[in-house]
PDB file of N, CA and C in Angstrom:
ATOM      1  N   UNK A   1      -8.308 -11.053  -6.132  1.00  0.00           N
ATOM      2  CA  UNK A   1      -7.519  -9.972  -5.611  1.00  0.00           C
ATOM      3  C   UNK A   1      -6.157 -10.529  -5.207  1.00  0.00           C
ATOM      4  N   UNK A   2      -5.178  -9.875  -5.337  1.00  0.00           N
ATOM      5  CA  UNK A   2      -4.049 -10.007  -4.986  1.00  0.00           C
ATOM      6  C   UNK A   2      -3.502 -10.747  -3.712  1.00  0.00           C
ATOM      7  N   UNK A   3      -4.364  -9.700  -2.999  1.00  0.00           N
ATOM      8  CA  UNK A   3      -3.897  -9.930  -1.240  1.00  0.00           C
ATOM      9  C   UNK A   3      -4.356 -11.051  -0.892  1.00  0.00           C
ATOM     10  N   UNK A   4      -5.614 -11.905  -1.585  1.00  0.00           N
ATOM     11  CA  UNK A   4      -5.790 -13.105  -1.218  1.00  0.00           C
ATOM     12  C   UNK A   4      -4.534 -14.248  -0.960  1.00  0.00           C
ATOM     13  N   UNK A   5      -3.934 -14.097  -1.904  1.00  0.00           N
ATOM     14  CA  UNK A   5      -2.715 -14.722  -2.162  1.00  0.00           C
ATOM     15  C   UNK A   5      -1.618 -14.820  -1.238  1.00  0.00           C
ATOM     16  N   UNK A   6      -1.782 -14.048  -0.098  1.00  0.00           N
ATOM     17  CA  UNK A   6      -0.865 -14.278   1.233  1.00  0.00           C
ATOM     18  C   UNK A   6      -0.003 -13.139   0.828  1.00  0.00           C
ATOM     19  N   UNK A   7       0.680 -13.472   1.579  1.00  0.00           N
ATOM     20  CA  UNK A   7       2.453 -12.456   1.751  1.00  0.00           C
ATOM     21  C   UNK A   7       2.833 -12.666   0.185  1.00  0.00           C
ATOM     22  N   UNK A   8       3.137 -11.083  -0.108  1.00  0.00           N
ATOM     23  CA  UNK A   8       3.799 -11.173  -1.554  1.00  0.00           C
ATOM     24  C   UNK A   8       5.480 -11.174  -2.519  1.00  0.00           C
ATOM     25  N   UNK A   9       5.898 -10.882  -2.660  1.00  0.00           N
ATOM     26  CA  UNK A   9       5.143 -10.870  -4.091  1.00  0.00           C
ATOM     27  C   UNK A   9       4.473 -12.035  -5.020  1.00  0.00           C
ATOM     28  N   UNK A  10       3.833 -11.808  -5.668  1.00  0.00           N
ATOM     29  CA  UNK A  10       3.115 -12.452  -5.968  1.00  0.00           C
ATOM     30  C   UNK A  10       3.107 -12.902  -7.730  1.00  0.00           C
ATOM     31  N   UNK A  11       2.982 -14.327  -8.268  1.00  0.00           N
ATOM     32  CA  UNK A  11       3.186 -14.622  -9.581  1.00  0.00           C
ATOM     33  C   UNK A  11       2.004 -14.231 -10.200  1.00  0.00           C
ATOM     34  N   UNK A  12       2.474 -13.231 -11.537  1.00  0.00           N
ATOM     35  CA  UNK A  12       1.207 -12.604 -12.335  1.00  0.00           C
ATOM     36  C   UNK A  12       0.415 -13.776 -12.659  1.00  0.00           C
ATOM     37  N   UNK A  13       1.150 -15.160 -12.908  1.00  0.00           N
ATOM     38  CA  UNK A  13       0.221 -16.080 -14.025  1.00  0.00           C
ATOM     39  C   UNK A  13      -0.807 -16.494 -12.792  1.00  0.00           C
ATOM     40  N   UNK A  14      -0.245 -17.056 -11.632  1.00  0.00           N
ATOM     41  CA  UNK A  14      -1.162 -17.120 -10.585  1.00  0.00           C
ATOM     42  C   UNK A  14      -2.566 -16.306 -10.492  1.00  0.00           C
ATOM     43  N   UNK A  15      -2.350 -15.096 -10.678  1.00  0.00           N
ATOM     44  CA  UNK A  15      -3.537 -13.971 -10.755  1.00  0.00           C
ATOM     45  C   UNK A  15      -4.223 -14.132 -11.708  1.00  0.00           C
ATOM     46  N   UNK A  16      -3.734 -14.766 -12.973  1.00  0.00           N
ATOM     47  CA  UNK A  16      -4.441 -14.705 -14.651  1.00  0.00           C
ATOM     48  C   UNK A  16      -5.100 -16.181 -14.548  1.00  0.00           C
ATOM     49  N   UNK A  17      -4.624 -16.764 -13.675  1.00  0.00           N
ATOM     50  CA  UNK A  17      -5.520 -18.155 -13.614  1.00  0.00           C
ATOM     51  C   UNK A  17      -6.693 -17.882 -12.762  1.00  0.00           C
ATOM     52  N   UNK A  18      -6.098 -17.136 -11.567  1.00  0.00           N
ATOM     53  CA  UNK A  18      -7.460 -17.093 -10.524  1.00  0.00           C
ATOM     54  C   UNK A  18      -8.818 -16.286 -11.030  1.00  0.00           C
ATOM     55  N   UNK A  19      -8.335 -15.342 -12.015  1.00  0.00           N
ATOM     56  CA  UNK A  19      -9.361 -14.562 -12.537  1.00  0.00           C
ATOM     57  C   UNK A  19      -9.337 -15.235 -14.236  1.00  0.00           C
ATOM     58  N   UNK A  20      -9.448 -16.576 -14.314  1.00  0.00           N
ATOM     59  CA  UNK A  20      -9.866 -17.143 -15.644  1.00  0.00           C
ATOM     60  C   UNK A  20      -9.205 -16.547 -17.111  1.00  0.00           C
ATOM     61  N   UNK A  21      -7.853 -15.756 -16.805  1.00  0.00           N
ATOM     62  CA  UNK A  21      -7.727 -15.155 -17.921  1.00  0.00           C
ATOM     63  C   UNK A  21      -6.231 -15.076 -18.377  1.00  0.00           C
ATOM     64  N   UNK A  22      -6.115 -14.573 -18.969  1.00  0.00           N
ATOM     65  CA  UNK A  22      -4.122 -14.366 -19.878  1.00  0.00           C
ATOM     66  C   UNK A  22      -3.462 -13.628 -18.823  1.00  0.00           C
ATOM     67  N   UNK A  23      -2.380 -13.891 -19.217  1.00  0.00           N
ATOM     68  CA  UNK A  23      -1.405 -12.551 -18.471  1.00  0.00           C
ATOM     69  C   UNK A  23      -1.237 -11.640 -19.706  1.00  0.00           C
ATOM     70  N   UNK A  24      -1.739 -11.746 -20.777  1.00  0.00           N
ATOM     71  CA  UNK A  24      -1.712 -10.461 -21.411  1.00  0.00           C
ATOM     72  C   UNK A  24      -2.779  -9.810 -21.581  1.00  0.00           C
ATOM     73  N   UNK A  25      -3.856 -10.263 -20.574  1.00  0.00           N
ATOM     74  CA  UNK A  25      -4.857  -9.486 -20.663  1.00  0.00           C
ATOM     75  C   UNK A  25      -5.018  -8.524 -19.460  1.00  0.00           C
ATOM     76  N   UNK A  26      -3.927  -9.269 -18.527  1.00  0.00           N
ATOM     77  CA  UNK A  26      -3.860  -8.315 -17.459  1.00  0.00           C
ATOM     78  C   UNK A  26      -2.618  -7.183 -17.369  1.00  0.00           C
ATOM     79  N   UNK A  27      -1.869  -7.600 -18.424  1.00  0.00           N
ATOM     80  CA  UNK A  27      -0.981  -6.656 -18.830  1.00  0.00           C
ATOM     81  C   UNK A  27      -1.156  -4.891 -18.680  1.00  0.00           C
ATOM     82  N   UNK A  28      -2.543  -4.630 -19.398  1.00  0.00           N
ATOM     83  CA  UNK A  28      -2.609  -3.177 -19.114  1.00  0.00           C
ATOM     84  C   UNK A  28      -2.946  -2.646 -17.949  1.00  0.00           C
ATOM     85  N   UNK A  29      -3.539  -3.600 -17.163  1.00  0.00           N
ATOM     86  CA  UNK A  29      -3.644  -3.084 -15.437  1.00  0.00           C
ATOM     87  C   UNK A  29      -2.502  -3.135 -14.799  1.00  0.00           C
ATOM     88  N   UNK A  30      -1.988  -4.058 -15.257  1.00  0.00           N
ATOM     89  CA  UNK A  30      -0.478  -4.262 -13.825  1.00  0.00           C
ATOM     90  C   UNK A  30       0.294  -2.539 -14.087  1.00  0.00           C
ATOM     91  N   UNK A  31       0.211  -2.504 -15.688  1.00  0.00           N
ATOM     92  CA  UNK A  31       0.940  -1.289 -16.292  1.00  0.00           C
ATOM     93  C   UNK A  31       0.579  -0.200 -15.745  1.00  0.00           C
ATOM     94  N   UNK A  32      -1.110  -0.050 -15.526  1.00  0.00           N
ATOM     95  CA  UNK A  32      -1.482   1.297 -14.826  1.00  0.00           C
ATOM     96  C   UNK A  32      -1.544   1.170 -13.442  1.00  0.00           C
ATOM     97  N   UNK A  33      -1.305   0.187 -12.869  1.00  0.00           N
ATOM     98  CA  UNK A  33      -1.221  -0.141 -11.602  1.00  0.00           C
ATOM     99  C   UNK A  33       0.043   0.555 -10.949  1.00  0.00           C
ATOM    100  N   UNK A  34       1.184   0.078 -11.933  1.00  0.00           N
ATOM    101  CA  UNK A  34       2.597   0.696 -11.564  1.00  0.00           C
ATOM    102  C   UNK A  34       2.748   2.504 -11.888  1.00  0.00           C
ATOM    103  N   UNK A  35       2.019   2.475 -13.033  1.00  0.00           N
ATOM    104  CA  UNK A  35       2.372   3.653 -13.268  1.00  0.00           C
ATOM    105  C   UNK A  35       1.536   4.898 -11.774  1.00  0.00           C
ATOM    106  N   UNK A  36       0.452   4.149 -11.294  1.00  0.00           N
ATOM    107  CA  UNK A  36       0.477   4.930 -10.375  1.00  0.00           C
ATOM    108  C   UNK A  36       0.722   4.811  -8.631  1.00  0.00           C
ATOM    109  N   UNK A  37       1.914   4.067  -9.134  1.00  0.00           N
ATOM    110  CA  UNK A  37       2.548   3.415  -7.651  1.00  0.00           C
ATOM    111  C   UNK A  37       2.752   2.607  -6.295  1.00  0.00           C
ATOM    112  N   UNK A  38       1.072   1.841  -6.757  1.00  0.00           N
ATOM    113  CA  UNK A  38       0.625   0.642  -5.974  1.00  0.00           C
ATOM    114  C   UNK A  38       1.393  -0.124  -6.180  1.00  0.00           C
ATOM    115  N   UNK A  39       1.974  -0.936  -7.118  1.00  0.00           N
ATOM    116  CA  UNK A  39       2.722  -2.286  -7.044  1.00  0.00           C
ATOM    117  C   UNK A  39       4.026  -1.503  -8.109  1.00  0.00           C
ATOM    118  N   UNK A  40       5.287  -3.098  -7.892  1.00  0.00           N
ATOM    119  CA  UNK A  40       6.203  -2.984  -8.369  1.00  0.00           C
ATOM    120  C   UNK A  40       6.504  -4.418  -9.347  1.00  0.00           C
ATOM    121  N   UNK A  41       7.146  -4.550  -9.403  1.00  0.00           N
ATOM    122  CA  UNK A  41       7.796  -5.960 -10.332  1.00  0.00           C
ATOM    123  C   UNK A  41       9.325  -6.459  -9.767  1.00  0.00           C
ATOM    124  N   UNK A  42       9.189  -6.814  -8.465  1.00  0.00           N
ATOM    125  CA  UNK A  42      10.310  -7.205  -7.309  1.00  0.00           C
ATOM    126  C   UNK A  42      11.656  -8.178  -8.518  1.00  0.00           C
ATOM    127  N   UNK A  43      11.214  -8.462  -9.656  1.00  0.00           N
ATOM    128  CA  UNK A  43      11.333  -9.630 -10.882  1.00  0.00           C
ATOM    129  C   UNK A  43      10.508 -10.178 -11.821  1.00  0.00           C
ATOM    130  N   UNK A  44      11.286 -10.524 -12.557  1.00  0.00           N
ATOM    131  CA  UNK A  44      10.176 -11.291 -13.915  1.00  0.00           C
ATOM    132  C   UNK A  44       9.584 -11.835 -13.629  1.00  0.00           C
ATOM    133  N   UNK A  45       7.596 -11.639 -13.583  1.00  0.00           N
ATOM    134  CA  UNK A  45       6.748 -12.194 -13.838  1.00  0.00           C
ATOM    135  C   UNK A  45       6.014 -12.116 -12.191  1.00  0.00           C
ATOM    136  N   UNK A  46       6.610 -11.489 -11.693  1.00  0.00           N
ATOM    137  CA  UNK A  46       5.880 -11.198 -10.346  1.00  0.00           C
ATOM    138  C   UNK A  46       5.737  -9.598 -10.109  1.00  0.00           C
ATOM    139  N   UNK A  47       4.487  -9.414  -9.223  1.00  0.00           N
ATOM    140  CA  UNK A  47       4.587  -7.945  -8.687  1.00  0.00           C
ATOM    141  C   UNK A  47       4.121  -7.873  -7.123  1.00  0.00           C
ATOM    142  N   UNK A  48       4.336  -7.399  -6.431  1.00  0.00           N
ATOM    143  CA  UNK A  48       4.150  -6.746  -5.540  1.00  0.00           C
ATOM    144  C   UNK A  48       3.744  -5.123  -4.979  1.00  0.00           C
ATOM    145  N   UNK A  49       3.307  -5.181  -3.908  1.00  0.00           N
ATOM    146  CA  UNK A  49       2.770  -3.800  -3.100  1.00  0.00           C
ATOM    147  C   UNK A  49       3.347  -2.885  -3.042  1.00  0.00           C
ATOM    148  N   UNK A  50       3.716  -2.035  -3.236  1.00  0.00           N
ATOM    149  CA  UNK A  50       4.454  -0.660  -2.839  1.00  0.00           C
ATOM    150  C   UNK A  50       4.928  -0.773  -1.328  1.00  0.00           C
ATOM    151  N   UNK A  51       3.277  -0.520  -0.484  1.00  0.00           N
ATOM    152  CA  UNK A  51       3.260   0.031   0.455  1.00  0.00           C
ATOM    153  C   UNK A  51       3.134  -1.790   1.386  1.00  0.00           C
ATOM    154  N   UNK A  52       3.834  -1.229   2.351  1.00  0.00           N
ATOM    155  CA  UNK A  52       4.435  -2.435   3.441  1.00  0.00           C
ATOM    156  C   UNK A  52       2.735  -2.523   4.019  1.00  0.00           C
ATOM    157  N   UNK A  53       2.627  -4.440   4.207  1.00  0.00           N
ATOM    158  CA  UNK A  53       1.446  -4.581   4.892  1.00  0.00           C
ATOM    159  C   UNK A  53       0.292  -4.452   4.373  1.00  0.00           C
ATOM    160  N   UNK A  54       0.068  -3.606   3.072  1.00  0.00           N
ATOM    161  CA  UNK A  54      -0.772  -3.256   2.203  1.00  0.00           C
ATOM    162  C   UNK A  54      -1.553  -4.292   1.749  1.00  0.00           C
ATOM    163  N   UNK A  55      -1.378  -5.771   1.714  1.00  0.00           N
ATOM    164  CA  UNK A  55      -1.826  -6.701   1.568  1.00  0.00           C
ATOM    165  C   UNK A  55      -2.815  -7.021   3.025  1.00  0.00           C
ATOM    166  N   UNK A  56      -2.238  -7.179   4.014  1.00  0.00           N
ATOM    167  CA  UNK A  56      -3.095  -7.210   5.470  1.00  0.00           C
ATOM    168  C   UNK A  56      -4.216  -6.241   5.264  1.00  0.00           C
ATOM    169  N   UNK A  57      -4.608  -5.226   5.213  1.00  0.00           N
ATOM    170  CA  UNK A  57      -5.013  -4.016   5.039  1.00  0.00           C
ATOM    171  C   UNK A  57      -6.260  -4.540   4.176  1.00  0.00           C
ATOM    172  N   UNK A  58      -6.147  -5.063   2.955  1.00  0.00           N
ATOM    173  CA  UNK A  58      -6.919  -5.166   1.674  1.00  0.00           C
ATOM    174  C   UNK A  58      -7.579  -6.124   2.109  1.00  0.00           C
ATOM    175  N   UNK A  59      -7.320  -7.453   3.079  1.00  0.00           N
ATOM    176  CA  UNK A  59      -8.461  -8.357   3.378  1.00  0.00           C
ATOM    177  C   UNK A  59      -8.823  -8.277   4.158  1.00  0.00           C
ATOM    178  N   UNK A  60      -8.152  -7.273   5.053  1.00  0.00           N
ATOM    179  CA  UNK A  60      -9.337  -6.712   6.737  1.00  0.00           C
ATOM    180  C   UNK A  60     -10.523  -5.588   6.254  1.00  0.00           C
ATOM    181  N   UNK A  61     -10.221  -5.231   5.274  1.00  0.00           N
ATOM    182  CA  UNK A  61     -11.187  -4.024   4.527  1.00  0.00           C
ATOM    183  C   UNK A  61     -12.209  -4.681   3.506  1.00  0.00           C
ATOM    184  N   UNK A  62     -11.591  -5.579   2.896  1.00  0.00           N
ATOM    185  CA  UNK A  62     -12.485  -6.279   1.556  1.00  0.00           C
ATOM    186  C   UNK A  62     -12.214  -8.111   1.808  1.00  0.00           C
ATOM    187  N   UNK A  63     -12.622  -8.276   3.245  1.00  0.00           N
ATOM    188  CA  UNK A  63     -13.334  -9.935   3.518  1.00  0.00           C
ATOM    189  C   UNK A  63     -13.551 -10.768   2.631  1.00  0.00           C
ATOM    190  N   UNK A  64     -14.565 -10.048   1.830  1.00  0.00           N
ATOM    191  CA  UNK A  64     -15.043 -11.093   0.571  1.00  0.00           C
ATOM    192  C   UNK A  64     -14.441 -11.199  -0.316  1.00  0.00           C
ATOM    193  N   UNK A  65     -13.224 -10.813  -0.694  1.00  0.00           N
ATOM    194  CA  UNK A  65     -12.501 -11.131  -1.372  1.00  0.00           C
ATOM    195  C   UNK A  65     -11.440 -12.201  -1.134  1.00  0.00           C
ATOM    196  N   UNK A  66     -10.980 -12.840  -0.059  1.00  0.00           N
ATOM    197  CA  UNK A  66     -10.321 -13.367   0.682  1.00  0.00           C
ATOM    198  C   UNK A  66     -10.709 -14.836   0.409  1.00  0.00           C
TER     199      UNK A  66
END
């Protein structure tokens, strides 16, 4: 998960390593991710949260992911 990753924004390849996989395999999530307004792309090759704090939030709610 994302929010593991501390304060964001955060490097996609970072995420494609932690979950064993491409960044073009995560390509179509980040895509529907944005398209429905959770994260942004602050710059090339990183994304971030929309919503401020939204990261705090995600590992006080989902622990085990952390």
């Amino acid at each position: 998960m994302m929010a593991s990753f501390g304060k964001g924004p955060y490097k996609l390849a970072d995420i494609a390593y932690k979950f064993g996989s491409k960044v073009s395999t995560l390509s179509p999530v980040r895509a529907n991710l944005i398209k429905k307004g959770m994260i942004y792309s602050p710059s090339y090759g990183y994304i971030a949260f929309t919503v401020p704090q939204f990261d705090e939030f995600m590992v006080r709610t989902l622990p085990e992911f952390s």
